[in-house]
N, C-alpha and C. Protein backbone atom coordinates (compact mmCIF):
# COMPACT_ATOMS: atom_id res chain seq x y z
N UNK A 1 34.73 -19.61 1.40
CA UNK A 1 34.60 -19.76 2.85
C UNK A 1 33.38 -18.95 3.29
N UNK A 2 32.37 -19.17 4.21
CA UNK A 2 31.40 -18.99 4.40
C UNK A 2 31.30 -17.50 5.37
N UNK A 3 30.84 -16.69 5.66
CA UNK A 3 31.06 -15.56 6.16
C UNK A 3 31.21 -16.23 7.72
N UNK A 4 31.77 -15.10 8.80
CA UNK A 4 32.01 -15.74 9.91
C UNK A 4 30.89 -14.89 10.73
N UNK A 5 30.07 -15.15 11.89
CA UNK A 5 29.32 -14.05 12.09
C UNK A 5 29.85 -13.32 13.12
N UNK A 6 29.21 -11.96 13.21
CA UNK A 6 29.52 -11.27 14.32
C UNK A 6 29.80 -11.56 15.90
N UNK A 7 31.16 -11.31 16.18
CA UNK A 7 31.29 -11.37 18.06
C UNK A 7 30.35 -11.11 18.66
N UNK A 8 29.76 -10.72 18.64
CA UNK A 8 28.40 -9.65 19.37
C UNK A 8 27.52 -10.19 19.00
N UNK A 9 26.58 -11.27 18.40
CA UNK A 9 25.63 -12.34 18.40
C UNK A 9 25.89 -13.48 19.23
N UNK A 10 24.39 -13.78 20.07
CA UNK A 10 24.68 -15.00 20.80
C UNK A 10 25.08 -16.26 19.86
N UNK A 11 25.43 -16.88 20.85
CA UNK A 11 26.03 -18.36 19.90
C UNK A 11 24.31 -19.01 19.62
N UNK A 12 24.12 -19.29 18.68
CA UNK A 12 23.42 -20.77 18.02
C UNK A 12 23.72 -22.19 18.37
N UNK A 13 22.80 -22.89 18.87
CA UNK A 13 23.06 -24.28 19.33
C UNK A 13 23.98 -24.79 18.41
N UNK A 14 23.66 -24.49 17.07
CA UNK A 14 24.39 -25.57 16.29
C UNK A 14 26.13 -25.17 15.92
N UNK A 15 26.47 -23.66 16.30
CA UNK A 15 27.72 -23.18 16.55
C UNK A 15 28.15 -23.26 17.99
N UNK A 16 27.83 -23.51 18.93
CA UNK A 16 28.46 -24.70 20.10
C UNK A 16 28.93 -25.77 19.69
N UNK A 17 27.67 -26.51 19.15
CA UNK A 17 28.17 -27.69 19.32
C UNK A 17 29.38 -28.43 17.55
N UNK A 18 29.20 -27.08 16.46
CA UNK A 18 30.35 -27.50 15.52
C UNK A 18 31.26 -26.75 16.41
N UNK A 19 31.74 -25.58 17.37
CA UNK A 19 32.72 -25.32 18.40
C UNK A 19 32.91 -26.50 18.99
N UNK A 20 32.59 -27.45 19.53
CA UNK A 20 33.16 -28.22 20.38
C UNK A 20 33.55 -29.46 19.40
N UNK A 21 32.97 -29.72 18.43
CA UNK A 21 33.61 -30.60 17.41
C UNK A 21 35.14 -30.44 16.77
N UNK A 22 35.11 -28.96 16.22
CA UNK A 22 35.99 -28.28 15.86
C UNK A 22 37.19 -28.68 16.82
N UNK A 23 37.37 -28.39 18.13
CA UNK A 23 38.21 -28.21 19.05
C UNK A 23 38.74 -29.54 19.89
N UNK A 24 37.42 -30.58 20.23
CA UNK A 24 37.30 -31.72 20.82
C UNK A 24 37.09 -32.51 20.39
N UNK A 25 36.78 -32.43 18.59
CA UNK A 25 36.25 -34.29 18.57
C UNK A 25 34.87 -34.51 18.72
N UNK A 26 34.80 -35.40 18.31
CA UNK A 26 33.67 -36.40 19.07
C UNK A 26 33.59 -36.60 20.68
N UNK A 27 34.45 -36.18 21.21
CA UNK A 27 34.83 -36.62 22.88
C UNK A 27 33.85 -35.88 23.17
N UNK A 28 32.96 -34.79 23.47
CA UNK A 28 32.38 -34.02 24.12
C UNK A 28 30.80 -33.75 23.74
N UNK A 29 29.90 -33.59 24.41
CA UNK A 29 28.70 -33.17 24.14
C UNK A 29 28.25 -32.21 24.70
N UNK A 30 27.69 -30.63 24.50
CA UNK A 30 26.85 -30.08 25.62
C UNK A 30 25.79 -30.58 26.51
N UNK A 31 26.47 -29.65 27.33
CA UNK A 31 25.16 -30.36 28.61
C UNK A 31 24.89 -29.18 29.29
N UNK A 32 23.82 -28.57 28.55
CA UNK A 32 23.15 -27.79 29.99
C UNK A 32 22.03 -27.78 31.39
N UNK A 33 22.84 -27.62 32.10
CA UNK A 33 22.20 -27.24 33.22
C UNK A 33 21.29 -27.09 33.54
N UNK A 34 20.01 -27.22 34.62
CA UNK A 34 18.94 -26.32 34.81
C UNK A 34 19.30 -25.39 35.47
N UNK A 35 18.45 -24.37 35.02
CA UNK A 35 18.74 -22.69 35.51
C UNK A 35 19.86 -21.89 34.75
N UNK A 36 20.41 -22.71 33.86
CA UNK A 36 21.49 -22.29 33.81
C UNK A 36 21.65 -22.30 31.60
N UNK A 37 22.41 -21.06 30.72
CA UNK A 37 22.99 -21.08 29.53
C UNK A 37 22.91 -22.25 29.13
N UNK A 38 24.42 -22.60 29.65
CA UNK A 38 25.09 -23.54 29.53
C UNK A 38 26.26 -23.31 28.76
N UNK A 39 26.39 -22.01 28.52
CA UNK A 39 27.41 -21.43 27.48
C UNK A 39 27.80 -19.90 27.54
N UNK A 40 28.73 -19.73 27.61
CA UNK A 40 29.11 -18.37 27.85
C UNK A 40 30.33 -17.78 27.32
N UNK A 41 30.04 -16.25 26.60
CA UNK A 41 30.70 -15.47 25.85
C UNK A 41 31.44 -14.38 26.81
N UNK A 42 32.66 -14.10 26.56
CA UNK A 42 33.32 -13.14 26.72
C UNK A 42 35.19 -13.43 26.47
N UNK A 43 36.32 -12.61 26.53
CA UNK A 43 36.83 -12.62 26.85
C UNK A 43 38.29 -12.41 27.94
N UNK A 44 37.72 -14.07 28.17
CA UNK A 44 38.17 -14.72 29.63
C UNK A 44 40.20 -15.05 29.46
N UNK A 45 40.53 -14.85 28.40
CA UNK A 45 41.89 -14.70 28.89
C UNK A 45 42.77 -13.22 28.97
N UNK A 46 41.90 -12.86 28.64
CA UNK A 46 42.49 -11.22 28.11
C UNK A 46 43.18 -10.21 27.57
N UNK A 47 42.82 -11.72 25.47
CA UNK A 47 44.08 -11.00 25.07
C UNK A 47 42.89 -10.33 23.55
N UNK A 48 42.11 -9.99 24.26
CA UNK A 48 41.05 -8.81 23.10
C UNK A 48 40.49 -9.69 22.33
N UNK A 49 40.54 -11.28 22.48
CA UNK A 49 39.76 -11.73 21.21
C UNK A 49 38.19 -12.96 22.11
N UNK A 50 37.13 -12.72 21.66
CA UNK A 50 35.64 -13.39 22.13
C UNK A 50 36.28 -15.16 22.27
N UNK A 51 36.19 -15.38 23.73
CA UNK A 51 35.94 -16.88 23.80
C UNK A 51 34.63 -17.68 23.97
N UNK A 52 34.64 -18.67 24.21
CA UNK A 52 33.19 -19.54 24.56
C UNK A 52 34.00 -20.22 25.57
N UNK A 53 33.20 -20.52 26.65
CA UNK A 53 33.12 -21.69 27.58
C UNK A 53 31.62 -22.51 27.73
N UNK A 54 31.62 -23.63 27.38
CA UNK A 54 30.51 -24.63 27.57
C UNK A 54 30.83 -25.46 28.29
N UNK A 55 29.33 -25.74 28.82
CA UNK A 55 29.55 -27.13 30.20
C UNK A 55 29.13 -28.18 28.98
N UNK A 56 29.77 -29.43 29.28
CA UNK A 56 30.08 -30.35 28.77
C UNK A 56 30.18 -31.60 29.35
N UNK A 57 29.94 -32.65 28.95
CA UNK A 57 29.88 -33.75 29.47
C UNK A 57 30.60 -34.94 28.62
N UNK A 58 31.21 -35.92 28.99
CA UNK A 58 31.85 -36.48 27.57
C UNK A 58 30.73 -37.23 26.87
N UNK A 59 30.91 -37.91 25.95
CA UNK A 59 30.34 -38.47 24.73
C UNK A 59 30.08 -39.54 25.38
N UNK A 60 29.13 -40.03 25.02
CA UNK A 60 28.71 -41.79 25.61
C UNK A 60 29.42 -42.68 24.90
N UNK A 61 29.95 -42.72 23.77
CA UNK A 61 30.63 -43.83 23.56
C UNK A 61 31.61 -43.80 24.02
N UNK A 62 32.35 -44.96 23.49
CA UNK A 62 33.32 -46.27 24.50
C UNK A 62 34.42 -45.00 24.43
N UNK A 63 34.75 -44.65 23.09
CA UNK A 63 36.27 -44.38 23.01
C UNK A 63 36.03 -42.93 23.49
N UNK A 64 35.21 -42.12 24.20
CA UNK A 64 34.98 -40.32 24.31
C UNK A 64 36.09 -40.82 26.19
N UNK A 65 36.01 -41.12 26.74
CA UNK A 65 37.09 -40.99 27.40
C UNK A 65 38.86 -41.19 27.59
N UNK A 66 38.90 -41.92 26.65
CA UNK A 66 40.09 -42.57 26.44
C UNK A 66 40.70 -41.48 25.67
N UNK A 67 39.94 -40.61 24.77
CA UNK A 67 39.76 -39.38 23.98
C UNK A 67 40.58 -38.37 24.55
N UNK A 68 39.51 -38.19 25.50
CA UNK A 68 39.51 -37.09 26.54
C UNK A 68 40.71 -37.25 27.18
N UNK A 69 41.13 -37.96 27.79
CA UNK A 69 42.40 -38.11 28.78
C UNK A 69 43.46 -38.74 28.03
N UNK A 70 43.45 -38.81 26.72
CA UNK A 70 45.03 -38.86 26.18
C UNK A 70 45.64 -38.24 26.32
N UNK A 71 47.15 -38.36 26.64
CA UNK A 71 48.06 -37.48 27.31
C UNK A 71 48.32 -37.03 25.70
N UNK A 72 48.38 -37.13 24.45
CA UNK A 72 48.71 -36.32 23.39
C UNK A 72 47.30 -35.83 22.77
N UNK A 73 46.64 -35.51 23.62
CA UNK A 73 45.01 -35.12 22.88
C UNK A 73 45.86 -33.02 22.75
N UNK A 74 44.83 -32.30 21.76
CA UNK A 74 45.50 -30.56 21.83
C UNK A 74 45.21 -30.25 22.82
N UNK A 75 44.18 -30.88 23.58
CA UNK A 75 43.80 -29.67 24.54
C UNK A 75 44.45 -29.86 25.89
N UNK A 76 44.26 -28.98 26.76
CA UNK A 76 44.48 -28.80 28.05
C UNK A 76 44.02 -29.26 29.59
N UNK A 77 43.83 -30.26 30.35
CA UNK A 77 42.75 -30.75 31.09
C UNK A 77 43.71 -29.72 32.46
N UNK A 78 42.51 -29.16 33.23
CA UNK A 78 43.27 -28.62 34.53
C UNK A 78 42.06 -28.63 35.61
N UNK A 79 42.06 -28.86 37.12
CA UNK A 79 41.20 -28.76 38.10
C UNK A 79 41.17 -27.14 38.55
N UNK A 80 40.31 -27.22 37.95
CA UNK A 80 40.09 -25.27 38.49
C UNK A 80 40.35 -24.90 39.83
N UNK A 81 40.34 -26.00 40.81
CA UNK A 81 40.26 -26.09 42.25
C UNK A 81 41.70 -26.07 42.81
N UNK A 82 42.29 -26.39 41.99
CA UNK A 82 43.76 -26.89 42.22
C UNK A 82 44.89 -25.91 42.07
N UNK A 83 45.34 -24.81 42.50
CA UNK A 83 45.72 -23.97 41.48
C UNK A 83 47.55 -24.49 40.92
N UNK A 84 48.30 -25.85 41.33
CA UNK A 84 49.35 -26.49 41.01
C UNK A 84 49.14 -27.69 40.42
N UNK A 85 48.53 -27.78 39.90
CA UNK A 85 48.13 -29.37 39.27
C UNK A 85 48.05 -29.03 38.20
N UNK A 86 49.42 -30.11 37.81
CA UNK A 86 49.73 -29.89 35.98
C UNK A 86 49.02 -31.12 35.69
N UNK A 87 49.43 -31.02 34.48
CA UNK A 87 48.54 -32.49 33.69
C UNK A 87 49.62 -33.26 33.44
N UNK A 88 48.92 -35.03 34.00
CA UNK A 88 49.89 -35.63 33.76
C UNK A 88 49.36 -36.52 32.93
N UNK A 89 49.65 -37.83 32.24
CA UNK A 89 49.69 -38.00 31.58
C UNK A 89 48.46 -39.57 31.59
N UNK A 90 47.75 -39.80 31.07
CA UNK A 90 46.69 -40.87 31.33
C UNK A 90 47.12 -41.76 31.96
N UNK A 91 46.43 -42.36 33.15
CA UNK A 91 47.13 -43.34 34.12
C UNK A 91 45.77 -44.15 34.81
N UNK A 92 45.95 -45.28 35.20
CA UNK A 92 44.81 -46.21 35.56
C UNK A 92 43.99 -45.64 36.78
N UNK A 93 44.29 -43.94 36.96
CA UNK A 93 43.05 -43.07 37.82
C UNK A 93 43.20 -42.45 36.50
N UNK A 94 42.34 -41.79 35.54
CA UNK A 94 41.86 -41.10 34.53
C UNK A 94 41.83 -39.71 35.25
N UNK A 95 41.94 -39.03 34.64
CA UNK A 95 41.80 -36.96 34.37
C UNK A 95 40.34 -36.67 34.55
N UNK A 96 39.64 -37.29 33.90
CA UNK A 96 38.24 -37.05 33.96
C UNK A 96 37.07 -38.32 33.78
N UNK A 97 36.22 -38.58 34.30
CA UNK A 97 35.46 -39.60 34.74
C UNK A 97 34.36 -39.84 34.12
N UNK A 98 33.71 -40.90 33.48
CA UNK A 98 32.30 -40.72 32.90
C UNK A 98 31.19 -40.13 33.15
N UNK A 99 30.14 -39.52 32.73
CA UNK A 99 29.58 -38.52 32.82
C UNK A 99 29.78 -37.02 33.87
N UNK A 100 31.00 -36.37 33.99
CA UNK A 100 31.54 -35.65 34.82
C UNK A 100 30.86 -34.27 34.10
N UNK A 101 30.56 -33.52 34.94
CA UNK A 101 30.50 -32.16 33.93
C UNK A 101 31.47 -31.07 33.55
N UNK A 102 31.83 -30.99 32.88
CA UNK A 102 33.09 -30.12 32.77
C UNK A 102 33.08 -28.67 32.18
N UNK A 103 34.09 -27.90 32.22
CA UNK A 103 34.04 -26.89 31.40
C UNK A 103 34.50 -26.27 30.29
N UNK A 104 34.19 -26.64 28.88
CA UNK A 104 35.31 -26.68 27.85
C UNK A 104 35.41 -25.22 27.36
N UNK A 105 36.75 -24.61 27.27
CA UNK A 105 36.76 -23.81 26.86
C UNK A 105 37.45 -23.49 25.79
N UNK A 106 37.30 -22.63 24.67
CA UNK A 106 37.87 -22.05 23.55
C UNK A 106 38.68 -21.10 23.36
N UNK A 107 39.64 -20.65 23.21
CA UNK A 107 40.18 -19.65 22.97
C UNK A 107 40.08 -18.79 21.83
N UNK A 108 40.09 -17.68 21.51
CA UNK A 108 39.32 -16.76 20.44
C UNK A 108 40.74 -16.67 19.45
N UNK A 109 40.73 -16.46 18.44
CA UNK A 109 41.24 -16.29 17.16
C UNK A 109 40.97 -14.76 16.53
N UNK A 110 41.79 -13.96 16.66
CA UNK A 110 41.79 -12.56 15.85
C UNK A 110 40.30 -11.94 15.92
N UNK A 111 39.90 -11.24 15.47
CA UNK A 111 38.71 -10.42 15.11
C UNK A 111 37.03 -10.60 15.64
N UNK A 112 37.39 -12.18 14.79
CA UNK A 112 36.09 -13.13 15.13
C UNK A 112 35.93 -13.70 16.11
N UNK A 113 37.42 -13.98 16.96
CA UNK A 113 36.89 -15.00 18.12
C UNK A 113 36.97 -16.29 17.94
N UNK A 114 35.56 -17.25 19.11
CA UNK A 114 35.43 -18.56 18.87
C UNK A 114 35.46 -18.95 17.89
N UNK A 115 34.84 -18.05 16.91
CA UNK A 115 34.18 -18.57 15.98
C UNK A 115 35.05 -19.00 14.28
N UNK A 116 36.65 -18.00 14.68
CA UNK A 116 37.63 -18.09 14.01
C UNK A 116 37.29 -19.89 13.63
N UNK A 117 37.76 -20.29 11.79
CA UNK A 117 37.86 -21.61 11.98
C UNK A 117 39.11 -22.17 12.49
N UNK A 118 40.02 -20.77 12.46
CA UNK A 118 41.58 -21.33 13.12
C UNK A 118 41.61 -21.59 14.81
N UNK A 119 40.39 -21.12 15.05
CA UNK A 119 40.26 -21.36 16.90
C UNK A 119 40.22 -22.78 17.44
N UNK A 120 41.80 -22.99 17.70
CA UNK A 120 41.40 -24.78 18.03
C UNK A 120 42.48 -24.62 19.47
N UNK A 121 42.28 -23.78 20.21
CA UNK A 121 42.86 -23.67 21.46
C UNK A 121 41.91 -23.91 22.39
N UNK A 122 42.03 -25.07 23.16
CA UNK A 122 41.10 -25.60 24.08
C UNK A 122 41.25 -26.13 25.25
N UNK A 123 40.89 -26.08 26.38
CA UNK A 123 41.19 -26.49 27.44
C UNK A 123 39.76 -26.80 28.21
N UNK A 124 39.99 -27.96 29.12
CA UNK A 124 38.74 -28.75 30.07
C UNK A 124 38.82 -28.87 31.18
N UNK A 125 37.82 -27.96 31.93
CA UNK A 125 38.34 -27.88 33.51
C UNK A 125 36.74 -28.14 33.74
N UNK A 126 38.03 -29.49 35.36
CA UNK A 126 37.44 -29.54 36.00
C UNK A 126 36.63 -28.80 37.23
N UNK A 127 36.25 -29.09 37.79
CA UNK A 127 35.57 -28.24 39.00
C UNK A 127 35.23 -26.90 39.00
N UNK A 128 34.52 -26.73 37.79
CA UNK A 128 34.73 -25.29 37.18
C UNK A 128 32.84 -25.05 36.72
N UNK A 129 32.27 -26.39 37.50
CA UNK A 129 30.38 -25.86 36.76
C UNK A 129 30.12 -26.00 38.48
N UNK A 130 29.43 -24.68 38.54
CA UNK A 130 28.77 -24.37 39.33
C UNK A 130 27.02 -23.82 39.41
N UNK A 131 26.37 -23.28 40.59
CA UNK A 131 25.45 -22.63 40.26
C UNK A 131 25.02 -21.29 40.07
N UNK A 132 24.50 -20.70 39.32
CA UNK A 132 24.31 -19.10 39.29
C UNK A 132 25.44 -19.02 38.07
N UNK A 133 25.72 -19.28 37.77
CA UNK A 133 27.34 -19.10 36.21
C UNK A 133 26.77 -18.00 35.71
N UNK A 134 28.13 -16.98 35.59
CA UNK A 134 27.61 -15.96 34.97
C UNK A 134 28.60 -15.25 34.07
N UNK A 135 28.75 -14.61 32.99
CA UNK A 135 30.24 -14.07 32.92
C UNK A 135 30.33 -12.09 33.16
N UNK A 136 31.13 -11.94 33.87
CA UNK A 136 31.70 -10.71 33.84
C UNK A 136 32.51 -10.00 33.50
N UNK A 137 32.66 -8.67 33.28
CA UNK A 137 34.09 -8.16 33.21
C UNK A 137 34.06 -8.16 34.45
N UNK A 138 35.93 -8.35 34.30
CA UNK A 138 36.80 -8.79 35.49
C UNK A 138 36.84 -8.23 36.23
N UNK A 139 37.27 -6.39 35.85
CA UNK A 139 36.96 -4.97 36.73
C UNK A 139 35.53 -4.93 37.73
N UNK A 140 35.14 -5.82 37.83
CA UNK A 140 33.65 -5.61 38.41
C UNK A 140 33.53 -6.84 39.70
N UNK A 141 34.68 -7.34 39.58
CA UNK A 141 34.54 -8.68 40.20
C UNK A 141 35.95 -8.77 41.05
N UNK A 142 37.07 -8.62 40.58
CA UNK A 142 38.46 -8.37 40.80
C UNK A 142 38.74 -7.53 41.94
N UNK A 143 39.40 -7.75 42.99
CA UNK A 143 40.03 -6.71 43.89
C UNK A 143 41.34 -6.23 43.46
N UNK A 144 41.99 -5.18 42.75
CA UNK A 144 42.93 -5.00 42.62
C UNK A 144 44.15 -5.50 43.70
N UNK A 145 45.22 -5.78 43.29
CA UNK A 145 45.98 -6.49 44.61
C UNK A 145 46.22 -7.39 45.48
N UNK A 146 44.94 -8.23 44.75
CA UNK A 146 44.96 -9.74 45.11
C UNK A 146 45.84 -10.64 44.63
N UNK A 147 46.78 -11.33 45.28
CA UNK A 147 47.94 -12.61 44.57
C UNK A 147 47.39 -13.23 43.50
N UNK A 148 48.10 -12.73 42.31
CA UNK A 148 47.27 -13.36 41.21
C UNK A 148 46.57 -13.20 40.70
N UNK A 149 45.66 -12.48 40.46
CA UNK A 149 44.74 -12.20 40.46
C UNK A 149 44.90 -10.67 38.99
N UNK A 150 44.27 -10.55 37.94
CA UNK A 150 44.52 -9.95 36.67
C UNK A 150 43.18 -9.41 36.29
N UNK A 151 43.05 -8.39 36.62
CA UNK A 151 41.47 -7.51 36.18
C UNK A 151 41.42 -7.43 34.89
N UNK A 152 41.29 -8.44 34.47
CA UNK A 152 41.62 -8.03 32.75
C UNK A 152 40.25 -9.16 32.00
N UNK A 153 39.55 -8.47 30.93
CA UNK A 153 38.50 -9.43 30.45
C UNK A 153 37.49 -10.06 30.81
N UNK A 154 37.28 -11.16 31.39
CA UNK A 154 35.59 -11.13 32.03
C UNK A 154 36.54 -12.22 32.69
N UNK A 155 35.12 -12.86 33.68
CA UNK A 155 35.92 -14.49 34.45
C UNK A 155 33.96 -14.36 34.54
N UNK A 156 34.33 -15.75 35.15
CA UNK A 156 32.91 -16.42 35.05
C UNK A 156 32.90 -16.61 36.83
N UNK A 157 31.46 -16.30 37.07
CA UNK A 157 31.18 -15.95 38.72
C UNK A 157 30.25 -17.21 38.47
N UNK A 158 30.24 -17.55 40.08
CA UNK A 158 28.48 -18.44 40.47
C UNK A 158 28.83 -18.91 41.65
N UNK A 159 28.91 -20.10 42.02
CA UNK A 159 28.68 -21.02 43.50
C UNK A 159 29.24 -22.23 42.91
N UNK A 160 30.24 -22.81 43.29
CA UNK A 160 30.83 -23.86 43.61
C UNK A 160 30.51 -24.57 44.76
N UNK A 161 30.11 -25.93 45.36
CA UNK A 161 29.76 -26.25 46.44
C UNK A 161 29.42 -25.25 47.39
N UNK A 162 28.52 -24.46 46.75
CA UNK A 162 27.84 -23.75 47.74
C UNK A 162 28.46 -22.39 48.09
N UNK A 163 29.93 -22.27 47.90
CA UNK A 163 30.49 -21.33 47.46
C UNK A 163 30.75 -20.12 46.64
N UNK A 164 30.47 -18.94 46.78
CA UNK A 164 30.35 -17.91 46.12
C UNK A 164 32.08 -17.61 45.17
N UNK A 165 32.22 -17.82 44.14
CA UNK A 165 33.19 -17.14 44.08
C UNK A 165 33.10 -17.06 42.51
N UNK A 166 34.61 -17.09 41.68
CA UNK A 166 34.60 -16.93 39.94
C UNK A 166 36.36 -17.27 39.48
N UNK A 167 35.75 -17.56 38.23
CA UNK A 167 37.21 -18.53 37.34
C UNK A 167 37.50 -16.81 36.51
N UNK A 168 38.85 -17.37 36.83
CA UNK A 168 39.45 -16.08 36.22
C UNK A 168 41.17 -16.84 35.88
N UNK A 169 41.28 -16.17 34.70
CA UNK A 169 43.10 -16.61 34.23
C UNK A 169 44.26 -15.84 34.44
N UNK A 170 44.71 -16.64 34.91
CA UNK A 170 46.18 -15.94 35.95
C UNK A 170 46.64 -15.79 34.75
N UNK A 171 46.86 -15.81 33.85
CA UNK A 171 47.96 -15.84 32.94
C UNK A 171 48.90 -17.08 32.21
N UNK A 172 47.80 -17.97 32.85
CA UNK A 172 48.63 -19.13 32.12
C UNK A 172 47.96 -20.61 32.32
N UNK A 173 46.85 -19.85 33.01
CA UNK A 173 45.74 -21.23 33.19
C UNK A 173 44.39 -20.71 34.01
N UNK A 174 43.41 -21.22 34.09
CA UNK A 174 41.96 -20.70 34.97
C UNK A 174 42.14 -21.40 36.36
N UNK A 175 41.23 -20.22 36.75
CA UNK A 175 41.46 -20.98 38.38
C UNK A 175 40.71 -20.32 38.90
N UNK A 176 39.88 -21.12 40.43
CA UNK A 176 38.47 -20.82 40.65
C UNK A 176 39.07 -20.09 42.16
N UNK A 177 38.46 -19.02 42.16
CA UNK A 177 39.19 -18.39 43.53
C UNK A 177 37.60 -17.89 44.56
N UNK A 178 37.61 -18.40 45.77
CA UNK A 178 36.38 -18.15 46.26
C UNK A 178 36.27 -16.50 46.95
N UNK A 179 34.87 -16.40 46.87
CA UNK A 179 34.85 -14.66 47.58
C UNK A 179 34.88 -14.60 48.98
């Protein structure tokens, strides 16, 4: 097995995009932004191990949506905007829409992180690419005492429709809370 590299090195284009293979399939492609990564390190759930979140767009072929919004696909689809909207199950309105931009994220695996090959915890949120994307620790961004709200690990800040605010995980899913 091939060495795994260090948490603490930026990601390599070509470890995004075997991360999003790994996790998604063929369903997904990076898509970055202007002005913008397009990819970002820290950990965003806050249980000590390095995630990735990439903006993403689905795959141009036929079957990358049908993919994407299978109700038995591993991953997780949620509207960051929404903070009660479970996932239901593929229906003749789809979860996510052709060329939509999304936000796929990874969950970290022990030591290494993303980069674990056992890291196949993934989830795709919507309404979650904004402008200015940035990641922080949470302590820096967080008001203690806010409903919900968990100072723990980084969350990702920027502008949502124009909106200042940042995705941060309650504990059981991301969710975009404005400033």
């Amino acid at each position: 097995m091939p060495a795994i590299p260090s948490p603490s090195l930026p990601p390599a284009p070509e470890e995004i995009s075997g991360t999003l293979r790994r996790v998604f399939g063929a369903a997904l492609q990076p898509h970055r932004p202007a002005g913008s990564p397009g990819h970002f390190v820290g950990d965003f759930n806050g249980d000590g191990s390095e995630d990735l979140m990439v903006v993403a767009r689905p795959a141009p072929s036929a079957d990358a949506l049908a993919a994407i919004n299978d109700s038995l696909a591993p991953w997780i689809i949620r509207d960051a905007l929404q903070p009660t909207a479970p996932r239901v199950a593929a229906s003749p309105q789809a979860l996510v829409v052709k060329d939509e931009a999304l936000l796929a994220v990874v969950h970290g695996y022990q030591a290494s992180g993303w980069r674990h090959p056992e890291s196949r915890h993934g989830y795709l949120l919507r309404n979650a690419v904004g402008d200015g994307m940035l990641a922080r620790p949470s302590a820096e961004v967080i008001v203690v005492g806010q409903p919900g709200a968990r100072a723990v690990g980084h969350v990702l800040t920027g502008r949502i429709d124009g909106r200042s605010g940042y995705l941060y995980w309650t504990g059981g899913r991301y969710l975009w809370r404005r400033m």
